[in-house]
PDB file of N, CA and C in Angstrom:
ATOM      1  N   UNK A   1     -31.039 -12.269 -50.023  1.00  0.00           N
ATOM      2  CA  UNK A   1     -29.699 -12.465 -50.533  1.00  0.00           C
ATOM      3  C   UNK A   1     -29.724 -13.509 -51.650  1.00  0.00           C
ATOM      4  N   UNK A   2     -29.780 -12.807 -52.761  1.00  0.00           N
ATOM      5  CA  UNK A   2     -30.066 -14.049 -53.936  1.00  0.00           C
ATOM      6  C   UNK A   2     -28.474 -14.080 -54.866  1.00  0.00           C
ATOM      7  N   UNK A   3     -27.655 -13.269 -54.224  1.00  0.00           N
ATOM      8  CA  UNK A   3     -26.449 -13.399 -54.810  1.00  0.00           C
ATOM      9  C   UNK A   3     -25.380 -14.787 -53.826  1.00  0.00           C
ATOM     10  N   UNK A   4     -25.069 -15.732 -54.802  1.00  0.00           N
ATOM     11  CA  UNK A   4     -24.459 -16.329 -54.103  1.00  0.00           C
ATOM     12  C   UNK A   4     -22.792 -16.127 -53.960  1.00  0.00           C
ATOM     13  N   UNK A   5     -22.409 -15.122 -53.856  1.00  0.00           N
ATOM     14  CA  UNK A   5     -20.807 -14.465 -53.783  1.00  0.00           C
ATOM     15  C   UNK A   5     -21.144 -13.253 -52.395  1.00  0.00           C
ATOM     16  N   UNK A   6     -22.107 -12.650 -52.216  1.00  0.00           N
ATOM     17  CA  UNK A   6     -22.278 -11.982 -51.304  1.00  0.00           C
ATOM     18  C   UNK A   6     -22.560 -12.626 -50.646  1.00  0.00           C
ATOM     19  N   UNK A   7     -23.012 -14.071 -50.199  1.00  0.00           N
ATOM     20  CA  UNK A   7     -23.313 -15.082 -49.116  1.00  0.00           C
ATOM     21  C   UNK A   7     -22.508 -15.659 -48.504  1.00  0.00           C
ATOM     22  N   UNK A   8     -21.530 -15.861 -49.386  1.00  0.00           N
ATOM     23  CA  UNK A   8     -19.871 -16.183 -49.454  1.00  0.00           C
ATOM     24  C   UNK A   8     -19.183 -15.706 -48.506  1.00  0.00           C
ATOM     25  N   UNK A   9     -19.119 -13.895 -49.027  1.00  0.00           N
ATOM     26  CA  UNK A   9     -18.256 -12.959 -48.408  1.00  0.00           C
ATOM     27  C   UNK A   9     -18.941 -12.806 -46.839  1.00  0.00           C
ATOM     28  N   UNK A  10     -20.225 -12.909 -46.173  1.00  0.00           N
ATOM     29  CA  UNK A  10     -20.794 -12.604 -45.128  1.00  0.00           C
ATOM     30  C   UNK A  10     -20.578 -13.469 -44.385  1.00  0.00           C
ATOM     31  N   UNK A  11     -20.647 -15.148 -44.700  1.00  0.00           N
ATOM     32  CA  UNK A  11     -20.475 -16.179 -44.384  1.00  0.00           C
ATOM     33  C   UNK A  11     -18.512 -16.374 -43.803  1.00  0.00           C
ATOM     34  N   UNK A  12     -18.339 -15.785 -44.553  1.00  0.00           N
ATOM     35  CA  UNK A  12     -16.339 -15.656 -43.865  1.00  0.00           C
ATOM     36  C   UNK A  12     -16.191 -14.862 -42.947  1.00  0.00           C
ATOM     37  N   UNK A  13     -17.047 -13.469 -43.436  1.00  0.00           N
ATOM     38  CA  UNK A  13     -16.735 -12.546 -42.847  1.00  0.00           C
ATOM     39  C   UNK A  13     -17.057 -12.901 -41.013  1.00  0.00           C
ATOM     40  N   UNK A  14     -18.458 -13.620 -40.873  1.00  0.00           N
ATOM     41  CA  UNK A  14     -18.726 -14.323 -39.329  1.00  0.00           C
ATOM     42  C   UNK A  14     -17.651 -15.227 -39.269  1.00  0.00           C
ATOM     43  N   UNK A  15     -17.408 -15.667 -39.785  1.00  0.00           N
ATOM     44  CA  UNK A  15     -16.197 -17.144 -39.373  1.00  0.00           C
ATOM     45  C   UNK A  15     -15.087 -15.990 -39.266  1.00  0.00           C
ATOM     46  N   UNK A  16     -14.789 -15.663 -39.716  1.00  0.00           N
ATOM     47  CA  UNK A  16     -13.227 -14.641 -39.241  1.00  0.00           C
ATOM     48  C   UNK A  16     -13.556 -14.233 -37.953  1.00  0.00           C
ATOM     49  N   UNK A  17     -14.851 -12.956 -37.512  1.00  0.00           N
ATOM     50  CA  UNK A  17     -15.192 -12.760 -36.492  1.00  0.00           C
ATOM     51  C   UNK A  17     -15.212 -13.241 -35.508  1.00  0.00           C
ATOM     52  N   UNK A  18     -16.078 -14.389 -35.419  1.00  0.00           N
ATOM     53  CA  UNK A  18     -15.614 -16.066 -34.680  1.00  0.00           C
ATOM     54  C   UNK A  18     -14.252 -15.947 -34.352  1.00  0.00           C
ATOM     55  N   UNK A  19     -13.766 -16.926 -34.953  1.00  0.00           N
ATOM     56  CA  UNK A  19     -12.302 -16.752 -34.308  1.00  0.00           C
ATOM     57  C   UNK A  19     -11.409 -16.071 -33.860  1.00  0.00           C
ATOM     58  N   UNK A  20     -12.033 -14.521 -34.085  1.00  0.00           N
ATOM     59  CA  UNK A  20     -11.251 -13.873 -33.334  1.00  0.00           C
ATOM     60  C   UNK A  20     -11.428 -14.041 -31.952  1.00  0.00           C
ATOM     61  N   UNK A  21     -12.921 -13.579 -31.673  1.00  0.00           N
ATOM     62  CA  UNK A  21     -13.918 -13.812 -30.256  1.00  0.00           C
ATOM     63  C   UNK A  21     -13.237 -14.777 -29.177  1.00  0.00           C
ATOM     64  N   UNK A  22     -12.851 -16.060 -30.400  1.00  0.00           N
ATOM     65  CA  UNK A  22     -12.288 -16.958 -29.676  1.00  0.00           C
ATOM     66  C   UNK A  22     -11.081 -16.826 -29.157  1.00  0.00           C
ATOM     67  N   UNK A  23     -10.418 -16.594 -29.665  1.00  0.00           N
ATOM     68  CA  UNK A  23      -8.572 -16.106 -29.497  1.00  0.00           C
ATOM     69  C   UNK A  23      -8.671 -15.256 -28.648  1.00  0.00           C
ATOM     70  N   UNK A  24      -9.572 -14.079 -28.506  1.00  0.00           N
ATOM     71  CA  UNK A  24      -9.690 -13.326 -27.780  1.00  0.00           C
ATOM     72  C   UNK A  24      -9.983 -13.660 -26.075  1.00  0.00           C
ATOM     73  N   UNK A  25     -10.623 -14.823 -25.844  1.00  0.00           N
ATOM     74  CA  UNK A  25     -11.168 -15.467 -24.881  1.00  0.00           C
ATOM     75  C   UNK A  25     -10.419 -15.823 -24.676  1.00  0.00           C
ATOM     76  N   UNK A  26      -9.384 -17.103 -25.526  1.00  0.00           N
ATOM     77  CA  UNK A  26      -8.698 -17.787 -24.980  1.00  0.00           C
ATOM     78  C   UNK A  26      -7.257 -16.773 -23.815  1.00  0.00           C
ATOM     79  N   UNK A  27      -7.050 -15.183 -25.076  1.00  0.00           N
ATOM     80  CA  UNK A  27      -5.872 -14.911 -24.314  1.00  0.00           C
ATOM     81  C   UNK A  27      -6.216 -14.491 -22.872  1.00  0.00           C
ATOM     82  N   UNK A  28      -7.470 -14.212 -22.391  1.00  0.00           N
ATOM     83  CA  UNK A  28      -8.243 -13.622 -21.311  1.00  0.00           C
ATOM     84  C   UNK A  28      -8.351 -14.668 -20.074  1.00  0.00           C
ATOM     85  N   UNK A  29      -7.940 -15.861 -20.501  1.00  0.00           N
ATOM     86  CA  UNK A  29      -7.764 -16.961 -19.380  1.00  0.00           C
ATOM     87  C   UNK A  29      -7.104 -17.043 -18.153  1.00  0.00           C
ATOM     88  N   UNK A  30      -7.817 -16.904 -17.219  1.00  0.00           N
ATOM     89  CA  UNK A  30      -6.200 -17.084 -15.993  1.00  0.00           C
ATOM     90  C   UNK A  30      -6.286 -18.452 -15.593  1.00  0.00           C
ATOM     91  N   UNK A  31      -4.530 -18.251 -15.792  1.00  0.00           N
ATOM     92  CA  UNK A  31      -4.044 -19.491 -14.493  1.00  0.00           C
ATOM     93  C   UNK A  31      -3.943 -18.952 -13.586  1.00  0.00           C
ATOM     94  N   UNK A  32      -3.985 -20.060 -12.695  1.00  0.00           N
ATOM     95  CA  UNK A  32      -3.682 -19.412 -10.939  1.00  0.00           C
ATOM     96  C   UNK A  32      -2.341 -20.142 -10.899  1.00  0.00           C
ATOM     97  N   UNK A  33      -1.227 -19.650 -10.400  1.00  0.00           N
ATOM     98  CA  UNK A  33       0.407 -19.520 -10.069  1.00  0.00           C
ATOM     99  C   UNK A  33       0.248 -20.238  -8.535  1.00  0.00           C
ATOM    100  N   UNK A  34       1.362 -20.696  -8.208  1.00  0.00           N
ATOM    101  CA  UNK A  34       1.963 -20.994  -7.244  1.00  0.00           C
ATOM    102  C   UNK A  34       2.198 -19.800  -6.528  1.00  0.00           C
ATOM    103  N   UNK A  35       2.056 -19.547  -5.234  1.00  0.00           N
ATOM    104  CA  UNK A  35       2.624 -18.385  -4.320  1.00  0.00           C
ATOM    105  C   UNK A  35       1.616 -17.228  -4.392  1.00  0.00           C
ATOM    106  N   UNK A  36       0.389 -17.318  -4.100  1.00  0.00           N
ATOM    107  CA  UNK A  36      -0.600 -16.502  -4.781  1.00  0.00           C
ATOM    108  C   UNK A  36      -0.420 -15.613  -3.286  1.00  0.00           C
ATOM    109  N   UNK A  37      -0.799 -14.180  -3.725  1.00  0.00           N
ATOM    110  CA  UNK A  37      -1.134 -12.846  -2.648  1.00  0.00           C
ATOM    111  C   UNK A  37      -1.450 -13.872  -1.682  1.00  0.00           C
ATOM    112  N   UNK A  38      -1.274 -13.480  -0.294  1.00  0.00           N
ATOM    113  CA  UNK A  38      -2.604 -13.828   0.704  1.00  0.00           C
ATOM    114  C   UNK A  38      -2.578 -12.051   1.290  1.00  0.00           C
ATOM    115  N   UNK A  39      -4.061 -11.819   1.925  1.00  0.00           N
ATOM    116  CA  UNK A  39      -4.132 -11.420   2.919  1.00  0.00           C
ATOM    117  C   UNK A  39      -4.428 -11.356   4.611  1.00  0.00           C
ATOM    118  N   UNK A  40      -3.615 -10.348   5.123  1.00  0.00           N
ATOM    119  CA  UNK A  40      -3.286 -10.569   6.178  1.00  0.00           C
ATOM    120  C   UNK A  40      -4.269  -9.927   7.552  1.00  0.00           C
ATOM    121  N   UNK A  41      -3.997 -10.081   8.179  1.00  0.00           N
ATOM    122  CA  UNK A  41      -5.357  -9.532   9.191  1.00  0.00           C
ATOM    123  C   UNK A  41      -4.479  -7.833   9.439  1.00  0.00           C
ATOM    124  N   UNK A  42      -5.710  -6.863   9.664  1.00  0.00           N
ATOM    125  CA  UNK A  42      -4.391  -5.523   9.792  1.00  0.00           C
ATOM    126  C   UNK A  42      -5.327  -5.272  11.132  1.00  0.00           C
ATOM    127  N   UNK A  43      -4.781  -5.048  11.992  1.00  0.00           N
ATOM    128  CA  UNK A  43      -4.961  -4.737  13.459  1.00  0.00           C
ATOM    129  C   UNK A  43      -4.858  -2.974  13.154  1.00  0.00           C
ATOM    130  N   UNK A  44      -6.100  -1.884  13.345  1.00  0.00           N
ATOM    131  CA  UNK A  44      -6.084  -0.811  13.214  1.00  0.00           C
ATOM    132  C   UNK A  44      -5.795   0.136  14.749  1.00  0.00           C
ATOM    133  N   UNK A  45      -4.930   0.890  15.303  1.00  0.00           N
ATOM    134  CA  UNK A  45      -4.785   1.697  16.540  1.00  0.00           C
ATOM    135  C   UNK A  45      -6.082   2.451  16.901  1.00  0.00           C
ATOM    136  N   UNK A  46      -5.569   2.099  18.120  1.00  0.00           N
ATOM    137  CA  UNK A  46      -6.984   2.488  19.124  1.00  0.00           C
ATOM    138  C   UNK A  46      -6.282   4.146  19.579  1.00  0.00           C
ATOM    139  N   UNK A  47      -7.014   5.059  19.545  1.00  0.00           N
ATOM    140  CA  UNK A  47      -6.218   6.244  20.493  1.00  0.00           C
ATOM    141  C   UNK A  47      -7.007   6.613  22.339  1.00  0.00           C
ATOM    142  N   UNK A  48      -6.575   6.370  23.108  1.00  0.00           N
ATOM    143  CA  UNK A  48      -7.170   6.403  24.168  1.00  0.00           C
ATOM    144  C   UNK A  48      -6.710   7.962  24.862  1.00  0.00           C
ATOM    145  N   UNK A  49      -7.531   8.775  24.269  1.00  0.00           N
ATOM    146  CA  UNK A  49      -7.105  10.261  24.710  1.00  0.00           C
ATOM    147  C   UNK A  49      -6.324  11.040  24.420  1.00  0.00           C
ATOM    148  N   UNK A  50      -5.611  11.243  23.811  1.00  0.00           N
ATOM    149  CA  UNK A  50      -4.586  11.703  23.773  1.00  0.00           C
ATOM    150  C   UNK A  50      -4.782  13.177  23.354  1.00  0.00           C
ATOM    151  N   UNK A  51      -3.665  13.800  24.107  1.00  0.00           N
ATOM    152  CA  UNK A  51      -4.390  15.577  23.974  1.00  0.00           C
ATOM    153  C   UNK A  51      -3.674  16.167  23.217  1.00  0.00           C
ATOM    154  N   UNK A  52      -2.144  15.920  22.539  1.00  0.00           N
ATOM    155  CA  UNK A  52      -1.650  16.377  21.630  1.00  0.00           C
ATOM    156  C   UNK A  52      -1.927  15.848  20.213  1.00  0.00           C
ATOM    157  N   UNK A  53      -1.894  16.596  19.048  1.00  0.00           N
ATOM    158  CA  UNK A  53      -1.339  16.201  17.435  1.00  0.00           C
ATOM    159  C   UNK A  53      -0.200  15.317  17.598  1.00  0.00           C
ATOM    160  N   UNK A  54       1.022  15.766  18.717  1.00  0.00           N
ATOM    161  CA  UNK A  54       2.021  15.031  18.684  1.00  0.00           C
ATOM    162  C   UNK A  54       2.032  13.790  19.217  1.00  0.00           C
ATOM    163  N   UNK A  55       1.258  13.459  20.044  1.00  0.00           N
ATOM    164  CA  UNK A  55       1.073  12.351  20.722  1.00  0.00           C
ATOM    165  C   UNK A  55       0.263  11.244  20.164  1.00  0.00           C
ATOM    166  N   UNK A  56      -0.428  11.906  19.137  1.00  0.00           N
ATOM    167  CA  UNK A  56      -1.152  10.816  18.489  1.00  0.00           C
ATOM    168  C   UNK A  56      -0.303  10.516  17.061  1.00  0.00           C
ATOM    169  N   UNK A  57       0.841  11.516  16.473  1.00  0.00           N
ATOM    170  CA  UNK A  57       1.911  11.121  15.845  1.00  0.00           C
ATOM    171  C   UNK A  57       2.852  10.414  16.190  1.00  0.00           C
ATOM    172  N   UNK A  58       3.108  10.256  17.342  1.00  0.00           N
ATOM    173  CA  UNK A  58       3.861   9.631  18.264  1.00  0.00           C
ATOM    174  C   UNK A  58       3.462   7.970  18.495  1.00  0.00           C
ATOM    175  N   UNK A  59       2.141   7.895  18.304  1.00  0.00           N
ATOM    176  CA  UNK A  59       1.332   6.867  18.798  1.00  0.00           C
ATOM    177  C   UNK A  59       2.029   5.728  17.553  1.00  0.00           C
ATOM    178  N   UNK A  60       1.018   6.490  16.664  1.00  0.00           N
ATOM    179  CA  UNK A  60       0.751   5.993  15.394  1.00  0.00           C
ATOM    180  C   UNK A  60       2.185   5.394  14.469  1.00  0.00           C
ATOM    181  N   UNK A  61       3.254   6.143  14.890  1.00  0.00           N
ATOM    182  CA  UNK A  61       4.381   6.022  14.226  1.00  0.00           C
ATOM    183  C   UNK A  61       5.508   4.708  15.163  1.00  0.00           C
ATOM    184  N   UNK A  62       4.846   4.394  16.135  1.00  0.00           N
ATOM    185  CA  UNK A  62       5.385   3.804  17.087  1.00  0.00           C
ATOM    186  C   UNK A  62       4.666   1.907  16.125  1.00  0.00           C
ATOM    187  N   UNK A  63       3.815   2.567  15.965  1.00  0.00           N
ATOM    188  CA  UNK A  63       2.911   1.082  14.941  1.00  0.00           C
ATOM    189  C   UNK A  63       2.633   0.603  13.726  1.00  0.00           C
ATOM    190  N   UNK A  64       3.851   1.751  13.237  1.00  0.00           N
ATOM    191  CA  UNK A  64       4.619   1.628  11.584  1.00  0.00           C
ATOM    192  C   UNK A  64       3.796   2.309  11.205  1.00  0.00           C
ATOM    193  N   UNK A  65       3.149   3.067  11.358  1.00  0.00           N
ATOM    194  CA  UNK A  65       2.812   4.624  10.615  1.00  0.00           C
ATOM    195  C   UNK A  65       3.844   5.599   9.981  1.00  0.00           C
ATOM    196  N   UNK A  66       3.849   5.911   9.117  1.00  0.00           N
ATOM    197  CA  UNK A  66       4.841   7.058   8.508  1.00  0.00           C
ATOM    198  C   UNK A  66       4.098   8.147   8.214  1.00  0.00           C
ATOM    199  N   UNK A  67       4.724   9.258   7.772  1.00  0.00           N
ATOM    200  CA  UNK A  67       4.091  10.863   7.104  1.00  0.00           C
ATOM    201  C   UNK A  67       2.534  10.888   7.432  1.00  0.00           C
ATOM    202  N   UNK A  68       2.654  10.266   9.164  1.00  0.00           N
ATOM    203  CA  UNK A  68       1.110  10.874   9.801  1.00  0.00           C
ATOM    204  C   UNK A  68       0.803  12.281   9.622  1.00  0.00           C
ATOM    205  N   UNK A  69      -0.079  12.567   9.535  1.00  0.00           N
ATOM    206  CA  UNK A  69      -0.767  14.336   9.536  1.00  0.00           C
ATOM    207  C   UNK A  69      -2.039  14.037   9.845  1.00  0.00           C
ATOM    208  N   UNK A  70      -2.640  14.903  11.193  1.00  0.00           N
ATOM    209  CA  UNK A  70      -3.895  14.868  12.074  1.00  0.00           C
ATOM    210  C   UNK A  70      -4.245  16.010  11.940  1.00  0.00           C
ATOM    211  N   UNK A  71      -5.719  16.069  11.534  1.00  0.00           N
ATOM    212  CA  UNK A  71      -6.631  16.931  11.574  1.00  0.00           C
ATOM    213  C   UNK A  71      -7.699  16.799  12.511  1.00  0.00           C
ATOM    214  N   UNK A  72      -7.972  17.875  13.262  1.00  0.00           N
ATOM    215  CA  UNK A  72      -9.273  17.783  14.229  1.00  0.00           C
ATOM    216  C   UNK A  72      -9.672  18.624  13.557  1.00  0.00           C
ATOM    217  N   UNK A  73     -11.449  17.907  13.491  1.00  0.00           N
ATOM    218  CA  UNK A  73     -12.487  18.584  13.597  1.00  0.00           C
ATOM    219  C   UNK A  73     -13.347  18.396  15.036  1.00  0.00           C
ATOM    220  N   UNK A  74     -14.496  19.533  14.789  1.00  0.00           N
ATOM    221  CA  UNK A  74     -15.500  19.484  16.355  1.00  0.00           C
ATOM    222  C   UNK A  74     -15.819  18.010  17.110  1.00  0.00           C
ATOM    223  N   UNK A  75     -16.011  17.296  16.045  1.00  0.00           N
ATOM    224  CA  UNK A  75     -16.342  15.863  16.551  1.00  0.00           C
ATOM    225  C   UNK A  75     -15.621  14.665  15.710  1.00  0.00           C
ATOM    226  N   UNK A  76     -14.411  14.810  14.743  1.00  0.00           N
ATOM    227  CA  UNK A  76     -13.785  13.851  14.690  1.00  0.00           C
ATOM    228  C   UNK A  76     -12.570  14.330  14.392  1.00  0.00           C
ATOM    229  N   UNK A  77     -11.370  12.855  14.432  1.00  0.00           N
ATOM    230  CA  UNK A  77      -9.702  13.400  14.304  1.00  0.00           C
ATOM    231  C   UNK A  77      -9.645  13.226  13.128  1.00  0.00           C
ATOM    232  N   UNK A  78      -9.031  13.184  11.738  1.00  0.00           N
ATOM    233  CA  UNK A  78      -8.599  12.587  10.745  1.00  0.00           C
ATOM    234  C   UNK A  78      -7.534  12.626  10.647  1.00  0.00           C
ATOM    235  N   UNK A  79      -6.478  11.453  10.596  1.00  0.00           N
ATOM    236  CA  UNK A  79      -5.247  11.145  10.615  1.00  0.00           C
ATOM    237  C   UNK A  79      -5.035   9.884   9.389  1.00  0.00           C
ATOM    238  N   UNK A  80      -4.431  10.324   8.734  1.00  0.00           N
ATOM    239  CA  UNK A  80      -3.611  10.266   7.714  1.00  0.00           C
ATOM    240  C   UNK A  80      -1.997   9.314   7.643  1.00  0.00           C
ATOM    241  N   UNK A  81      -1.628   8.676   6.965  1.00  0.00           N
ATOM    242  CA  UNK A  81      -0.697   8.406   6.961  1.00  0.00           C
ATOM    243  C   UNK A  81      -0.150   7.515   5.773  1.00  0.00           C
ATOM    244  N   UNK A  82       0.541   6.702   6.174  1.00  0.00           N
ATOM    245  CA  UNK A  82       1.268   5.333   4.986  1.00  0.00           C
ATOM    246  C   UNK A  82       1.954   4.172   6.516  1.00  0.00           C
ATOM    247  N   UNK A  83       1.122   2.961   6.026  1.00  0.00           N
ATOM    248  CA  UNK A  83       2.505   1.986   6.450  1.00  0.00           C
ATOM    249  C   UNK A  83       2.337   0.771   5.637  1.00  0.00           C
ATOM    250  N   UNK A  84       3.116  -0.097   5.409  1.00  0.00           N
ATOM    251  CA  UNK A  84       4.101  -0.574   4.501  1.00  0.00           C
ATOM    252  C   UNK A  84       4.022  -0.668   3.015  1.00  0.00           C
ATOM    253  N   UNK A  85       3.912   1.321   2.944  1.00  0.00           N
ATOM    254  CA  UNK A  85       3.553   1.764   1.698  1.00  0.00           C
ATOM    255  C   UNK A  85       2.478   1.923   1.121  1.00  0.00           C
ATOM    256  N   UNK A  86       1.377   2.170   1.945  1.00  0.00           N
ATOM    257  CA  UNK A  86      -0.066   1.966   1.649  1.00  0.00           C
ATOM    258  C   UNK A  86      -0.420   3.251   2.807  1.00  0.00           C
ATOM    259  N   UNK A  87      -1.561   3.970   1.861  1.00  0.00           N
ATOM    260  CA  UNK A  87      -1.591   5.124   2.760  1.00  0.00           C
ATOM    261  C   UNK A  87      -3.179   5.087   2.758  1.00  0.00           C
ATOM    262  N   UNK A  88      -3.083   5.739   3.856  1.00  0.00           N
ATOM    263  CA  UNK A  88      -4.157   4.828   5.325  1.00  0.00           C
ATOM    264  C   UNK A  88      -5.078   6.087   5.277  1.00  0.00           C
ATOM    265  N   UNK A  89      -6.323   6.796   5.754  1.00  0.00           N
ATOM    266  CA  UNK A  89      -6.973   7.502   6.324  1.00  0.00           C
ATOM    267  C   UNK A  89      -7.917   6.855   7.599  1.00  0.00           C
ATOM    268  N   UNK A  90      -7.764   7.276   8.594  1.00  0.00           N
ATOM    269  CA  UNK A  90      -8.540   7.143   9.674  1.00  0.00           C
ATOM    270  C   UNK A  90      -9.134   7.952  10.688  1.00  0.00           C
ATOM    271  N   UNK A  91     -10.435   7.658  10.900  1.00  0.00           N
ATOM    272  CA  UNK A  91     -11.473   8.951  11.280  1.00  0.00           C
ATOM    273  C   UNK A  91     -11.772   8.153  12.477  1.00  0.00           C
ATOM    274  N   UNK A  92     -11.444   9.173  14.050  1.00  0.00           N
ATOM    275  CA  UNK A  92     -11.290   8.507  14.962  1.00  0.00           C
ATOM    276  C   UNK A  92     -12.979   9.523  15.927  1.00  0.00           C
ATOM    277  N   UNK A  93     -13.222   9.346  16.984  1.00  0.00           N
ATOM    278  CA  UNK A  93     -13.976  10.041  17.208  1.00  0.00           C
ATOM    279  C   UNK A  93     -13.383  11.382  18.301  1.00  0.00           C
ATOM    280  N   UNK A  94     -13.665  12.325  18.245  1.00  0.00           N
ATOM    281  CA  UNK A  94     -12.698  13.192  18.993  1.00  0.00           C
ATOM    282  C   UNK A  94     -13.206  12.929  20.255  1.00  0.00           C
ATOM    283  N   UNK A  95     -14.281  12.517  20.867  1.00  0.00           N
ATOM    284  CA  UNK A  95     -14.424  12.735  22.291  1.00  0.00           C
ATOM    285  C   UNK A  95     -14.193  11.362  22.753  1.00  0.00           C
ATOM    286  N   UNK A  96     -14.262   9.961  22.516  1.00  0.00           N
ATOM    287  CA  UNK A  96     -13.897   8.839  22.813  1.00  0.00           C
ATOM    288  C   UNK A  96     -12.326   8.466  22.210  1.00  0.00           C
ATOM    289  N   UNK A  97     -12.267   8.659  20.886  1.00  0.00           N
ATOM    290  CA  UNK A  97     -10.769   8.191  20.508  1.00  0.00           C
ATOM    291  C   UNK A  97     -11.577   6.692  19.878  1.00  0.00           C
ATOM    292  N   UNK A  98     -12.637   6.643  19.340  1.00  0.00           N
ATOM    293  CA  UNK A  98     -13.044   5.163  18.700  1.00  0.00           C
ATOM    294  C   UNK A  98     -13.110   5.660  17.507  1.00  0.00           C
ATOM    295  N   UNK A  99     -12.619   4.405  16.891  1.00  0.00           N
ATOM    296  CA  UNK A  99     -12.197   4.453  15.580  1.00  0.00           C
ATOM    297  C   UNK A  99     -13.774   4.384  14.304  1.00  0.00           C
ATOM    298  N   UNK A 100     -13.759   5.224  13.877  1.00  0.00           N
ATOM    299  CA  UNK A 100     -15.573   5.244  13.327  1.00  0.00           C
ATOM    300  C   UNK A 100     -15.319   4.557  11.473  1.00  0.00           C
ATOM    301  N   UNK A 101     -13.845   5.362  11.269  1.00  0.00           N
ATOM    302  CA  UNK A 101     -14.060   5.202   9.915  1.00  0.00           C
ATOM    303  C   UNK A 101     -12.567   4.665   8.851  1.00  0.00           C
ATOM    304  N   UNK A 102     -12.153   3.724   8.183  1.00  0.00           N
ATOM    305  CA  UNK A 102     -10.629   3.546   7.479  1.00  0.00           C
ATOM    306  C   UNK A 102     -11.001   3.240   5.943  1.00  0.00           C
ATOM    307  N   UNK A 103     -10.272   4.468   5.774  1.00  0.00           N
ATOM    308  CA  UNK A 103     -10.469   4.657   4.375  1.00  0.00           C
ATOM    309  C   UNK A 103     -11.952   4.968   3.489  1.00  0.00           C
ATOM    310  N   UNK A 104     -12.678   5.474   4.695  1.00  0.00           N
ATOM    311  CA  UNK A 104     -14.172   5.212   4.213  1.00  0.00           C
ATOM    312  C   UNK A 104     -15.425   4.496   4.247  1.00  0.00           C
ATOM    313  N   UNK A 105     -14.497   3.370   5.231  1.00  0.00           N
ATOM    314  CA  UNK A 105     -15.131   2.265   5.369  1.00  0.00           C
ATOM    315  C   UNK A 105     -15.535   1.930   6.965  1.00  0.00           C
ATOM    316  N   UNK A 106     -16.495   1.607   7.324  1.00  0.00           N
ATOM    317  CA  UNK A 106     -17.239   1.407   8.738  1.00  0.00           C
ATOM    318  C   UNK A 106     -16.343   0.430   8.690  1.00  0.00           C
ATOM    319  N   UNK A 107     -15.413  -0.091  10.285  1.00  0.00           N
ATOM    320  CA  UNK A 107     -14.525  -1.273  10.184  1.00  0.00           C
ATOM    321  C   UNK A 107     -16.158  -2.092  11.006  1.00  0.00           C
ATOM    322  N   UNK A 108     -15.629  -3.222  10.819  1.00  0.00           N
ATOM    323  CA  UNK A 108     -16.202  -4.378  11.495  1.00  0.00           C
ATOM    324  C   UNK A 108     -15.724  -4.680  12.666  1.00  0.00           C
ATOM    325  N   UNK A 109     -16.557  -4.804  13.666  1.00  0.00           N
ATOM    326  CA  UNK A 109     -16.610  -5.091  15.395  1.00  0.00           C
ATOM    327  C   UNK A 109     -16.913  -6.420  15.635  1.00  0.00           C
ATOM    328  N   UNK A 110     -16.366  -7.078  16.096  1.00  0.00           N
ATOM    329  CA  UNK A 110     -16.530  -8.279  16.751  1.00  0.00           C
ATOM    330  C   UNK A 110     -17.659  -7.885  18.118  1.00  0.00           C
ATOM    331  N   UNK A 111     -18.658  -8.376  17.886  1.00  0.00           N
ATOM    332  CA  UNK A 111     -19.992  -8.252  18.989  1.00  0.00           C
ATOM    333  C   UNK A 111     -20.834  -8.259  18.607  1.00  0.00           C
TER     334      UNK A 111
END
């Protein structure tokens, strides 16, 4: 670069860049607020037998479940639902009624 006007223009052109980077960072900052989310412990239903669809709609809706819908398969239930606006899947085992799976997720056992 033996032109000294093109050294110029390259030389701004990073300093403009720069500061954008920066501005850009800065708007990307969080504060943390007063009154922040917490979460809460969610206690998931146990089904202990139950021989109807209805009875395990029955169950479930009794423990703020809404628009439950149960599916059996050979070896598990899948029941479906929403409560407090959050919609739930849970894969129970059909021959015990233990809960294997929520939302996809292996729950965690205390033992």
């Amino acid at each position: 670069m033996t032109n000294p006007i093109a050294s110029l223009k390259l030389g701004g052109a990073a300093a403009v860049l720069t500061a954008l980077m920066a501005t850009a960072s800065l708007a990307q900052t969080a504060v943390p607020t007063e009154g922040m989310t917490t979460i809460e412990e969610v206690q998931f239903p146990t089904l202990d037998g139950f021989a109807t669809d209805q009875e395990v709609i029955d169950s479930l809706s009794a423990q703020g479940y809404e628009n439950v819908v149960v599916l059996r398969g050979p070896e598990t239930l899948i029941v479906s639902g929403e409560r407090g606006g959050l919609p739930t899947e849970l894969i129970f085992s059909a021959t015990d009624g233990t809960l294997l799976m929520v939302d996809g997720i292996e729950p965690v056992t205390d033992g």
